[in-house]
Each structure stands twice: as C-alpha cells, then as structure tokens.
PDB file of N, CA and C in Angstrom:
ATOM      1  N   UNK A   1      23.005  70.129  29.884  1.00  0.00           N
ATOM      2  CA  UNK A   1      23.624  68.930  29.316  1.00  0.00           C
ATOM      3  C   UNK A   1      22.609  68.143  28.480  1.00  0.00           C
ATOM      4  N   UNK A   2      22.532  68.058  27.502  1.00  0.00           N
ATOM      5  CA  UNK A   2      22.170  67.139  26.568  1.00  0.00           C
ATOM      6  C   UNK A   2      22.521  65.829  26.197  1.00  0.00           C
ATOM      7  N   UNK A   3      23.368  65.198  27.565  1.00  0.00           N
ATOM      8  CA  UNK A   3      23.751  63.308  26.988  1.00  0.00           C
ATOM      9  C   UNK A   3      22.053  62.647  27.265  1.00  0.00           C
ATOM     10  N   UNK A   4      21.156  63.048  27.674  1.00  0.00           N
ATOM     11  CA  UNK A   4      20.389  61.184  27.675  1.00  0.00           C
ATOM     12  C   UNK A   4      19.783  61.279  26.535  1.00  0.00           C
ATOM     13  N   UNK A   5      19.598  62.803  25.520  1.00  0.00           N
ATOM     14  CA  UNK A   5      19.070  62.299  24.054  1.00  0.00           C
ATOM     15  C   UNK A   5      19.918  61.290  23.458  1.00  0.00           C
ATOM     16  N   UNK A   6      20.795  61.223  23.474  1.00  0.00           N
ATOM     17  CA  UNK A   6      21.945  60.563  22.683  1.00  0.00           C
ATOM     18  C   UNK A   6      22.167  59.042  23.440  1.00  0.00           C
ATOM     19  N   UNK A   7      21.328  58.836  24.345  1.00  0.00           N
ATOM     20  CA  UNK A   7      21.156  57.299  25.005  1.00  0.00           C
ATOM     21  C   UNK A   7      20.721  55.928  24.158  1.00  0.00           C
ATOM     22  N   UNK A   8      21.487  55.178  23.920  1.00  0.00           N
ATOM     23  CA  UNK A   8      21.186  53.860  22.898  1.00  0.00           C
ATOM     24  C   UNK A   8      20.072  53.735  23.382  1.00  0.00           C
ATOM     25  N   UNK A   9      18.966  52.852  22.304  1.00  0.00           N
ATOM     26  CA  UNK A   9      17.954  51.971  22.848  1.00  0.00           C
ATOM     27  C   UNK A   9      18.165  51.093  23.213  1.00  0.00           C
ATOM     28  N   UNK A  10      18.298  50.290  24.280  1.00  0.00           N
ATOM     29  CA  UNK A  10      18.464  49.034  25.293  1.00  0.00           C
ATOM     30  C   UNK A  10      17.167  48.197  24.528  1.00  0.00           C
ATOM     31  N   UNK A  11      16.967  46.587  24.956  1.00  0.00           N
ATOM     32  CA  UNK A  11      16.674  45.843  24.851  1.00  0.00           C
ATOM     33  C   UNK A  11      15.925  44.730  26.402  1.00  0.00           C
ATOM     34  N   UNK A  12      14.697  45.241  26.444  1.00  0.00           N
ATOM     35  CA  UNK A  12      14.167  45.108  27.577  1.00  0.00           C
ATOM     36  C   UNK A  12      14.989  43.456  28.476  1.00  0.00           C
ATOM     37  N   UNK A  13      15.094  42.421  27.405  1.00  0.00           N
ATOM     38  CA  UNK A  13      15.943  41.382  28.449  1.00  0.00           C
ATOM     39  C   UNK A  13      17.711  41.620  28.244  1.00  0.00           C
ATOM     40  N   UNK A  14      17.871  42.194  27.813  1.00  0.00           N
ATOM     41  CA  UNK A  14      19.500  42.810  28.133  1.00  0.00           C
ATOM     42  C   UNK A  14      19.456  43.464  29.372  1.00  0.00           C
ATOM     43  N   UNK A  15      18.481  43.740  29.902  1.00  0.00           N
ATOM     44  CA  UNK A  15      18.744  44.631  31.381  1.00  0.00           C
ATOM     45  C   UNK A  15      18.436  43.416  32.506  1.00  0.00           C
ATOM     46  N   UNK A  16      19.844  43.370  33.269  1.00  0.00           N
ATOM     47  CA  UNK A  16      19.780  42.483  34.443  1.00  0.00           C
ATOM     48  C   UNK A  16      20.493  43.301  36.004  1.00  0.00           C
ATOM     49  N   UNK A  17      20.556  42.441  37.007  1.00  0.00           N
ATOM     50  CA  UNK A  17      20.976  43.570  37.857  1.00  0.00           C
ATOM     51  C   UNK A  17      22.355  44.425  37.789  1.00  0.00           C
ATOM     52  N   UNK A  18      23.298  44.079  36.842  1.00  0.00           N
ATOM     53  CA  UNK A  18      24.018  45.059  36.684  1.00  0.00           C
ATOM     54  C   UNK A  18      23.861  45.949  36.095  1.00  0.00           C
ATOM     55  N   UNK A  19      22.432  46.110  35.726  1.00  0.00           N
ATOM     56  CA  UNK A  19      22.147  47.134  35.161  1.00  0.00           C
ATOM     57  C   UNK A  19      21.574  48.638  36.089  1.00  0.00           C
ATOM     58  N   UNK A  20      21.486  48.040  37.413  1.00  0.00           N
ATOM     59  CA  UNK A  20      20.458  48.667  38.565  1.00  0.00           C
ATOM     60  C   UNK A  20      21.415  49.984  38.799  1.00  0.00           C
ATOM     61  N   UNK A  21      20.230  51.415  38.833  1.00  0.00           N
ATOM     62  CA  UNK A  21      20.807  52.534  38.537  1.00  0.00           C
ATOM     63  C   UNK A  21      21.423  53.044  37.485  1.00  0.00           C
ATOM     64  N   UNK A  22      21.518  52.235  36.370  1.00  0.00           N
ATOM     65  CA  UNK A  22      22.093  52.803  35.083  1.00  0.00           C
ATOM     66  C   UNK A  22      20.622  53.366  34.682  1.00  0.00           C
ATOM     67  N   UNK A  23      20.523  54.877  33.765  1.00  0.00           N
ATOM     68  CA  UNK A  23      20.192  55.403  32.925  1.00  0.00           C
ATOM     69  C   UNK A  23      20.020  54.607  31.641  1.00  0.00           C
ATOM     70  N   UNK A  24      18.741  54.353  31.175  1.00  0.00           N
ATOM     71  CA  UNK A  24      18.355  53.382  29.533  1.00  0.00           C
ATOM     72  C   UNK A  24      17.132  54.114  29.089  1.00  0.00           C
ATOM     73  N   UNK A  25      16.961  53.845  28.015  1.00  0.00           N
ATOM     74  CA  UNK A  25      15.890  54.390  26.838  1.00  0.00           C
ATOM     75  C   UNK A  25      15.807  52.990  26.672  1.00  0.00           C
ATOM     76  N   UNK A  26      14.511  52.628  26.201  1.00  0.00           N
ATOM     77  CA  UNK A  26      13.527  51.358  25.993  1.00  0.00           C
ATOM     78  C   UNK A  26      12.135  52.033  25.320  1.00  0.00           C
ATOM     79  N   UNK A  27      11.842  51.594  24.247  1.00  0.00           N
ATOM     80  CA  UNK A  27      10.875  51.499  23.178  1.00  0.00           C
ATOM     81  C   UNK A  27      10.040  50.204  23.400  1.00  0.00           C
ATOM     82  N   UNK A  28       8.647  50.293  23.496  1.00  0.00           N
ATOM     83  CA  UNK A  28       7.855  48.942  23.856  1.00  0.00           C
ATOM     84  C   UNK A  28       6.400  49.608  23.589  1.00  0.00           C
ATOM     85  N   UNK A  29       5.379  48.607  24.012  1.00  0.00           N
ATOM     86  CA  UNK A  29       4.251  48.798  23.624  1.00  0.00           C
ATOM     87  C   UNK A  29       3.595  48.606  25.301  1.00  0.00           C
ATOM     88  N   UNK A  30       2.610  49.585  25.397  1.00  0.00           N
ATOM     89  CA  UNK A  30       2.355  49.280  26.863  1.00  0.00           C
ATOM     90  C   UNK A  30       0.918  48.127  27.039  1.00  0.00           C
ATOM     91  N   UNK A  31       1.180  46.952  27.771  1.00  0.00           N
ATOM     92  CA  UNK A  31       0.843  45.847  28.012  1.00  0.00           C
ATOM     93  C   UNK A  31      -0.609  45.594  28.727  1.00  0.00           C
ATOM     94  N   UNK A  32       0.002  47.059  30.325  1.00  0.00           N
ATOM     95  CA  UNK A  32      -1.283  46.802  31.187  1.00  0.00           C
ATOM     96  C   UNK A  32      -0.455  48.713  31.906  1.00  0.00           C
ATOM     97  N   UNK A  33      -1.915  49.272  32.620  1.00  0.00           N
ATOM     98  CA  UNK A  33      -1.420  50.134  32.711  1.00  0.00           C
ATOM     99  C   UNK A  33      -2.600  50.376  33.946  1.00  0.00           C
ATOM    100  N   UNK A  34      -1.600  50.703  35.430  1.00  0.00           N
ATOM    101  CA  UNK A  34      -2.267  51.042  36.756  1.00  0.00           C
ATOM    102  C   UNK A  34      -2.114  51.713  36.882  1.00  0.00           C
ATOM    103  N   UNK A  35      -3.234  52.998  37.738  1.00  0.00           N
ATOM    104  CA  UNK A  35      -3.469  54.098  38.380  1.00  0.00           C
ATOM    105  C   UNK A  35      -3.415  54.212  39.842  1.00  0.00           C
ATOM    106  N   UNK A  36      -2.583  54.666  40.308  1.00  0.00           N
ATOM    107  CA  UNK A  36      -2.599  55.298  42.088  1.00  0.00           C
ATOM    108  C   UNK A  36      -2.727  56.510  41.937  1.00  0.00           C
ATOM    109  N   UNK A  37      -3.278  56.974  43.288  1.00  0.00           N
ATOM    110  CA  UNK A  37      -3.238  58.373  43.024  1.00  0.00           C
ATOM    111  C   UNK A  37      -1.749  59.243  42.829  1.00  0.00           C
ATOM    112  N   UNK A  38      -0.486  58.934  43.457  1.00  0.00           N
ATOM    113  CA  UNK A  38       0.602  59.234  42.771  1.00  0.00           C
ATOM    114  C   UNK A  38       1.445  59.095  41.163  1.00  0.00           C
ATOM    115  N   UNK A  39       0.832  57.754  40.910  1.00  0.00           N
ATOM    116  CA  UNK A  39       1.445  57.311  39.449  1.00  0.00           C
ATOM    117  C   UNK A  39       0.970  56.589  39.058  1.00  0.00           C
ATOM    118  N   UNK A  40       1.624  56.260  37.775  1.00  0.00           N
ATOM    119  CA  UNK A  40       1.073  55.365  37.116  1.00  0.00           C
ATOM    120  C   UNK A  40       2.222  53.876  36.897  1.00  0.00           C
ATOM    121  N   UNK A  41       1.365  52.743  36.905  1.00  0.00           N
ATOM    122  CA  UNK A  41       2.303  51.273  36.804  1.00  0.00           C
ATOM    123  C   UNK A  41       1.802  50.906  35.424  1.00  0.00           C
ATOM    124  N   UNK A  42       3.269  50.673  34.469  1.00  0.00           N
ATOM    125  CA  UNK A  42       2.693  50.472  33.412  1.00  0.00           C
ATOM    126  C   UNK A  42       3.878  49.177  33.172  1.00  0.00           C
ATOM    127  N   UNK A  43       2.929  48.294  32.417  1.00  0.00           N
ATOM    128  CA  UNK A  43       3.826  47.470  31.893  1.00  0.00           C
ATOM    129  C   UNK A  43       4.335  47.105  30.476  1.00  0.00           C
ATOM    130  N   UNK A  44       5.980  47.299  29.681  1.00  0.00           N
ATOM    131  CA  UNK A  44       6.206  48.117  29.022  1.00  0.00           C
ATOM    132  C   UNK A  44       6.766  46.144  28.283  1.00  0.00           C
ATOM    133  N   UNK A  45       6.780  45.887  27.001  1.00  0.00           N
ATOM    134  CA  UNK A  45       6.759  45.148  26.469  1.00  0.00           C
ATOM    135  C   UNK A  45       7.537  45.532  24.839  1.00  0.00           C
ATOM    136  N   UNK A  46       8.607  44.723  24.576  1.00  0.00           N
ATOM    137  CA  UNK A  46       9.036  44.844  23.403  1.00  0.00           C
ATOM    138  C   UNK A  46       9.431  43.343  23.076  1.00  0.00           C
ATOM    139  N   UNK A  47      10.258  43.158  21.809  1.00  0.00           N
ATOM    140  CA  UNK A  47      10.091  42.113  20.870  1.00  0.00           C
ATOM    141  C   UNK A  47      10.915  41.445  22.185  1.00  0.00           C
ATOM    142  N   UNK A  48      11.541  41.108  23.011  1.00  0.00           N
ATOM    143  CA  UNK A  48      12.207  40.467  23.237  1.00  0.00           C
ATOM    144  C   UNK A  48      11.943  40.278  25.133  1.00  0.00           C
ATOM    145  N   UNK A  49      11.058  41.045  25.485  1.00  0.00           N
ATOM    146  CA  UNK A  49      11.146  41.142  27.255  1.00  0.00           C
ATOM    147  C   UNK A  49       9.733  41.852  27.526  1.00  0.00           C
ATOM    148  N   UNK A  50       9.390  41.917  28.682  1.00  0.00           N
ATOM    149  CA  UNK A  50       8.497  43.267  29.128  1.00  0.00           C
ATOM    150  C   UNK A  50       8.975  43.193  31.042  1.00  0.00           C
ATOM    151  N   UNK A  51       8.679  44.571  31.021  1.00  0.00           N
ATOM    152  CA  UNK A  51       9.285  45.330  32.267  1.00  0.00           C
ATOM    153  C   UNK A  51       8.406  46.085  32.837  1.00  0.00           C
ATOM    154  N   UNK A  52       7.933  46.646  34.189  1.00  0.00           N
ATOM    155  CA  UNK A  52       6.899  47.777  34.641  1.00  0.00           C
ATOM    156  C   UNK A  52       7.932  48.721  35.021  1.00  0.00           C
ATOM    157  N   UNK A  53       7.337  49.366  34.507  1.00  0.00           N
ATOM    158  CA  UNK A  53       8.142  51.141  34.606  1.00  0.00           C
ATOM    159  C   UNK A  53       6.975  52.147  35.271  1.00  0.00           C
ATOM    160  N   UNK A  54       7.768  52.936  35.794  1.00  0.00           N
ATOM    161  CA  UNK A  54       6.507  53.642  37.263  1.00  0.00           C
ATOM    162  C   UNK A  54       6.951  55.042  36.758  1.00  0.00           C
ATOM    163  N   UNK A  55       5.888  55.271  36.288  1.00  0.00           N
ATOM    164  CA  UNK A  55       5.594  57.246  36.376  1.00  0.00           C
ATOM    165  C   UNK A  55       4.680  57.763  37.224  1.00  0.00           C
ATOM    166  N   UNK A  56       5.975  58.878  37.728  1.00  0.00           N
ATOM    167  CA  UNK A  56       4.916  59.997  38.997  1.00  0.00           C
ATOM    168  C   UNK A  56       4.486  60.509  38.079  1.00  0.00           C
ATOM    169  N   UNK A  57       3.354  61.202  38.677  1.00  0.00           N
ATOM    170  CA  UNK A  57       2.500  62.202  37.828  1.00  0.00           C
ATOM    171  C   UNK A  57       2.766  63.532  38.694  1.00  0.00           C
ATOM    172  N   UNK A  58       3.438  63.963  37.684  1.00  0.00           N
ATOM    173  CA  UNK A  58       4.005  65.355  38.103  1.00  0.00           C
ATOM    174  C   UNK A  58       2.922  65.865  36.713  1.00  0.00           C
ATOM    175  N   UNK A  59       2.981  66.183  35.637  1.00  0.00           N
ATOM    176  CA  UNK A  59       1.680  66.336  34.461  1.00  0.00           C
ATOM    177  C   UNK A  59       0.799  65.271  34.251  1.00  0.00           C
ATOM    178  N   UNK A  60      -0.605  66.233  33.632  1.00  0.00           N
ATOM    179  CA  UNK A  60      -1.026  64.683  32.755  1.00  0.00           C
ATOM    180  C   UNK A  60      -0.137  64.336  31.797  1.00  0.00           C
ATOM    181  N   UNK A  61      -0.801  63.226  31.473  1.00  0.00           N
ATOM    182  CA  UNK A  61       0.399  62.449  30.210  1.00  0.00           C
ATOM    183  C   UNK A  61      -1.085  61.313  29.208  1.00  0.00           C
ATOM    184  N   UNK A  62      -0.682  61.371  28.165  1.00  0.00           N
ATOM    185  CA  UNK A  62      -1.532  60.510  27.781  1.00  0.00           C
ATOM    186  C   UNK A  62      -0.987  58.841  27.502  1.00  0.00           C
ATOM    187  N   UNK A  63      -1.495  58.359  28.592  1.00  0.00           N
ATOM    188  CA  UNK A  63      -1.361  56.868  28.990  1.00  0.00           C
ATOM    189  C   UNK A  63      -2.019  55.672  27.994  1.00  0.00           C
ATOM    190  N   UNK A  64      -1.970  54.884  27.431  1.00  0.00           N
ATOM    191  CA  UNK A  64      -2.781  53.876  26.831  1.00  0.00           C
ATOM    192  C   UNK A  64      -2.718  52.649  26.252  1.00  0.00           C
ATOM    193  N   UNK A  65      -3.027  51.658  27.117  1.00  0.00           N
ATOM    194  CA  UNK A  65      -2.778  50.259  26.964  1.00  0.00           C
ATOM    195  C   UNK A  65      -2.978  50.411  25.048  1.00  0.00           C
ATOM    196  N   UNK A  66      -1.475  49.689  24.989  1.00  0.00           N
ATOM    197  CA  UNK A  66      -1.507  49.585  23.050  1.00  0.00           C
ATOM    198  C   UNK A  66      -0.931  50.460  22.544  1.00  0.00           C
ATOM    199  N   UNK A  67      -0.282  51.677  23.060  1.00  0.00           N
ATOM    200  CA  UNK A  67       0.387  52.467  22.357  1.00  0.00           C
ATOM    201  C   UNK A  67       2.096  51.889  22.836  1.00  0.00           C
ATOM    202  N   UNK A  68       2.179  52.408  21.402  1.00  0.00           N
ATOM    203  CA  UNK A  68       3.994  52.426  21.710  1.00  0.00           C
ATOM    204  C   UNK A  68       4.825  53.380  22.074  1.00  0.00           C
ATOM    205  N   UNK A  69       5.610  53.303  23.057  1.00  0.00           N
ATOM    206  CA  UNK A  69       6.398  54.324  23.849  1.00  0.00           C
ATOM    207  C   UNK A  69       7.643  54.158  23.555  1.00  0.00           C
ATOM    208  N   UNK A  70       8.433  55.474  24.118  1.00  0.00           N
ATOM    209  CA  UNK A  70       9.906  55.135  24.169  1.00  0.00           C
ATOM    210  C   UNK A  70       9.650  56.372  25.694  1.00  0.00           C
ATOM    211  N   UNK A  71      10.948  54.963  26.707  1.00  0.00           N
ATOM    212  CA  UNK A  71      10.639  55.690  28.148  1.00  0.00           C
ATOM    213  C   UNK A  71      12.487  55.818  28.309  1.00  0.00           C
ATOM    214  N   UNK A  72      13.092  56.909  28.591  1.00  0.00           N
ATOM    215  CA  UNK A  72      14.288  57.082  29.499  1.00  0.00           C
ATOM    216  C   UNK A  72      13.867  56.920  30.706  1.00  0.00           C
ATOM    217  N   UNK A  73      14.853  56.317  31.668  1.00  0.00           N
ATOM    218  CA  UNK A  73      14.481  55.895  33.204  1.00  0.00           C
ATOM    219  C   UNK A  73      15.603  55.531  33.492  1.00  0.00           C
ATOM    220  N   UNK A  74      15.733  55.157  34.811  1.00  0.00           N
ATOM    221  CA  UNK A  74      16.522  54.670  35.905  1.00  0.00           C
ATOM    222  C   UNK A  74      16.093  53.357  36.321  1.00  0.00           C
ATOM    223  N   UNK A  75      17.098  52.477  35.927  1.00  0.00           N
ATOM    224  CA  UNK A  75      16.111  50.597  36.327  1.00  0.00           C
ATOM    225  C   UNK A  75      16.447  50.506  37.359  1.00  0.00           C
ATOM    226  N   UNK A  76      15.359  50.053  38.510  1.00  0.00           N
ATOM    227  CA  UNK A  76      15.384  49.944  39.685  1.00  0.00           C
ATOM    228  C   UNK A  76      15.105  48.653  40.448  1.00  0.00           C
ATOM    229  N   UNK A  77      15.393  48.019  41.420  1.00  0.00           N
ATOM    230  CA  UNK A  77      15.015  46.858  42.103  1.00  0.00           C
ATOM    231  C   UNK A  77      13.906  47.375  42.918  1.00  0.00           C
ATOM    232  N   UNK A  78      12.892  46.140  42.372  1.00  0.00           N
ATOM    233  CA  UNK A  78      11.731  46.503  43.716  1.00  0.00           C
ATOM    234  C   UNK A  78      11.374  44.825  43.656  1.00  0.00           C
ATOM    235  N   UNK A  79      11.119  44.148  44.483  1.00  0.00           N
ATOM    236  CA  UNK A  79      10.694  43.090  45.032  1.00  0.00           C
ATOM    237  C   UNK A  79      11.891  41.966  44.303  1.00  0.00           C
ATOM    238  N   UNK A  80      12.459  42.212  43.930  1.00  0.00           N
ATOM    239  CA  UNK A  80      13.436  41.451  43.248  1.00  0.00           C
ATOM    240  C   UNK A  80      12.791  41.165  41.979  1.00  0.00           C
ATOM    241  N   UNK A  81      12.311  42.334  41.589  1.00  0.00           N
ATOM    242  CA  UNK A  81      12.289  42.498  39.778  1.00  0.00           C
ATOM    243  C   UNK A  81      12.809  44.040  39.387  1.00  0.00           C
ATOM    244  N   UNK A  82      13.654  43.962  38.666  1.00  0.00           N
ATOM    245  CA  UNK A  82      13.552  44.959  37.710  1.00  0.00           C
ATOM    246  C   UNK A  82      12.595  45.973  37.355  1.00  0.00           C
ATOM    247  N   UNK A  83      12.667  47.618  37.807  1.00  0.00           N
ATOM    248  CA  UNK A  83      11.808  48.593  37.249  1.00  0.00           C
ATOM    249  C   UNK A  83      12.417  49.374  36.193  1.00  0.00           C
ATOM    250  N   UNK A  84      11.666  50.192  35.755  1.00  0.00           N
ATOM    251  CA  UNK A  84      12.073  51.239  35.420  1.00  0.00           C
ATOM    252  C   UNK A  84      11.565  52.326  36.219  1.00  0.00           C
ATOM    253  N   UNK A  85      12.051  53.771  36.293  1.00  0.00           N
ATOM    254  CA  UNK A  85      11.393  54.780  36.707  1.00  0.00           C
ATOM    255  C   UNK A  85      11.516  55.470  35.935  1.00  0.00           C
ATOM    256  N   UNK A  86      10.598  56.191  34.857  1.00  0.00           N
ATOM    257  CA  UNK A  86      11.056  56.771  34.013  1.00  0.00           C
ATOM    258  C   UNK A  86      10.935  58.319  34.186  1.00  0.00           C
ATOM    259  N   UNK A  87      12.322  59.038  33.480  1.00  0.00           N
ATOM    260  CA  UNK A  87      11.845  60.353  33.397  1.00  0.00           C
ATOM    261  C   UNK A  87      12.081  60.865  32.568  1.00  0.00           C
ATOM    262  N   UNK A  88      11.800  60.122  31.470  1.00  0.00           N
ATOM    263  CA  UNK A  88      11.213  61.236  30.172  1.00  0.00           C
ATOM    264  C   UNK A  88      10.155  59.935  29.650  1.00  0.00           C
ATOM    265  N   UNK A  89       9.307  60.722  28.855  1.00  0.00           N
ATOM    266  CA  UNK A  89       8.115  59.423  27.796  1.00  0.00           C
ATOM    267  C   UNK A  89       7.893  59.774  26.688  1.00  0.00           C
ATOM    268  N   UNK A  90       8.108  59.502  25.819  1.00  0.00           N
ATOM    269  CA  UNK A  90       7.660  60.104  24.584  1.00  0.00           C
ATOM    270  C   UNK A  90       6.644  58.841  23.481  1.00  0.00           C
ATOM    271  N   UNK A  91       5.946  59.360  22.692  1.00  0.00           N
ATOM    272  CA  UNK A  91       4.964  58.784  22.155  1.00  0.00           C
ATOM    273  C   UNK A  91       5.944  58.180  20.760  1.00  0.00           C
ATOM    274  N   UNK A  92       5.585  56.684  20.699  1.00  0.00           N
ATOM    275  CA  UNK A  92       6.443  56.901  19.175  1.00  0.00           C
ATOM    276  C   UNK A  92       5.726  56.955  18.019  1.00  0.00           C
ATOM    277  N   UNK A  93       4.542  56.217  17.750  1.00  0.00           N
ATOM    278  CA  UNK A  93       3.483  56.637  17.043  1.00  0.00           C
ATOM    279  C   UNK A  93       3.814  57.915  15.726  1.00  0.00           C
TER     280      UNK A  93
END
C-alpha cells in the first residue's frame, strides 16, 4: 500500500489532541536533538509551532540540529504534550 506518500503536510500547531494516533507528515527544521541509547529526541520546529518527535534507531540516520526534515509519524501523548513518533524521515535539503 502506498497511502502515507500521498499524506498532506500538516502544520505543527494544527495538531491538537484530536489529532492523537492520526498518521501526519510535518516538514520543520530540527531545533535540539537528544541521544539515548534507544533513540533519538528531536525537537522539530516549523513556521508556525515546534513539536519533539522520537526516533528508534533501528539504522543510523543522519541527525542534525539545523537541518530541515520532513517526518511521517504517529502523534502521540506523553506527559500531556504532543509527540510525534516518526516512521519515515527524509532530508529536505
């Protein structure tokens, strides 16, 4: 199946909790970016919001505060904020 290429780009403050468990694509610039030994916490920033979106590290990936991304994910509640979990990343650069 090929639907999440075809996923609109969302708008990082358009996502509120009715958004929790919906599937979104979000384009941003990454802000601040943490290492655990499972993943990475990155915080994902566009013209209008910024959000932390959590990648397992299943590959390397090239990570870097200042680049611009586009992340598909699953927005998730964790402490009563908004995540993403993403599973796809692509560089937009």
């Amino acid at each position: 199946m090929m639907e999440n290429s075809s996923l609109p780009l969302t708008t990082i403050s358009s996502l509120d909790k009715s958004s929790i468990d919906r599937i979104v694509k979000i384009n941003g610039e990454i802000t601040r970016v943490t290492e655990t030994p499972g993943l990475y916490i990155l915080t994902i920033k566009d013209e209008t919001a910024e959000i932390t979106s959590i990648i397992f590290k299943e590959e390397s990936i090239n990570i870097q505060k200042g680049k611009e991304i586009e992340i598909e994910g699953q927005i998730t509640l964790y402490e009563d904020k908004l995540e993403i979990i993403a599973k796809q990343i692509k560089n937009v650069d």
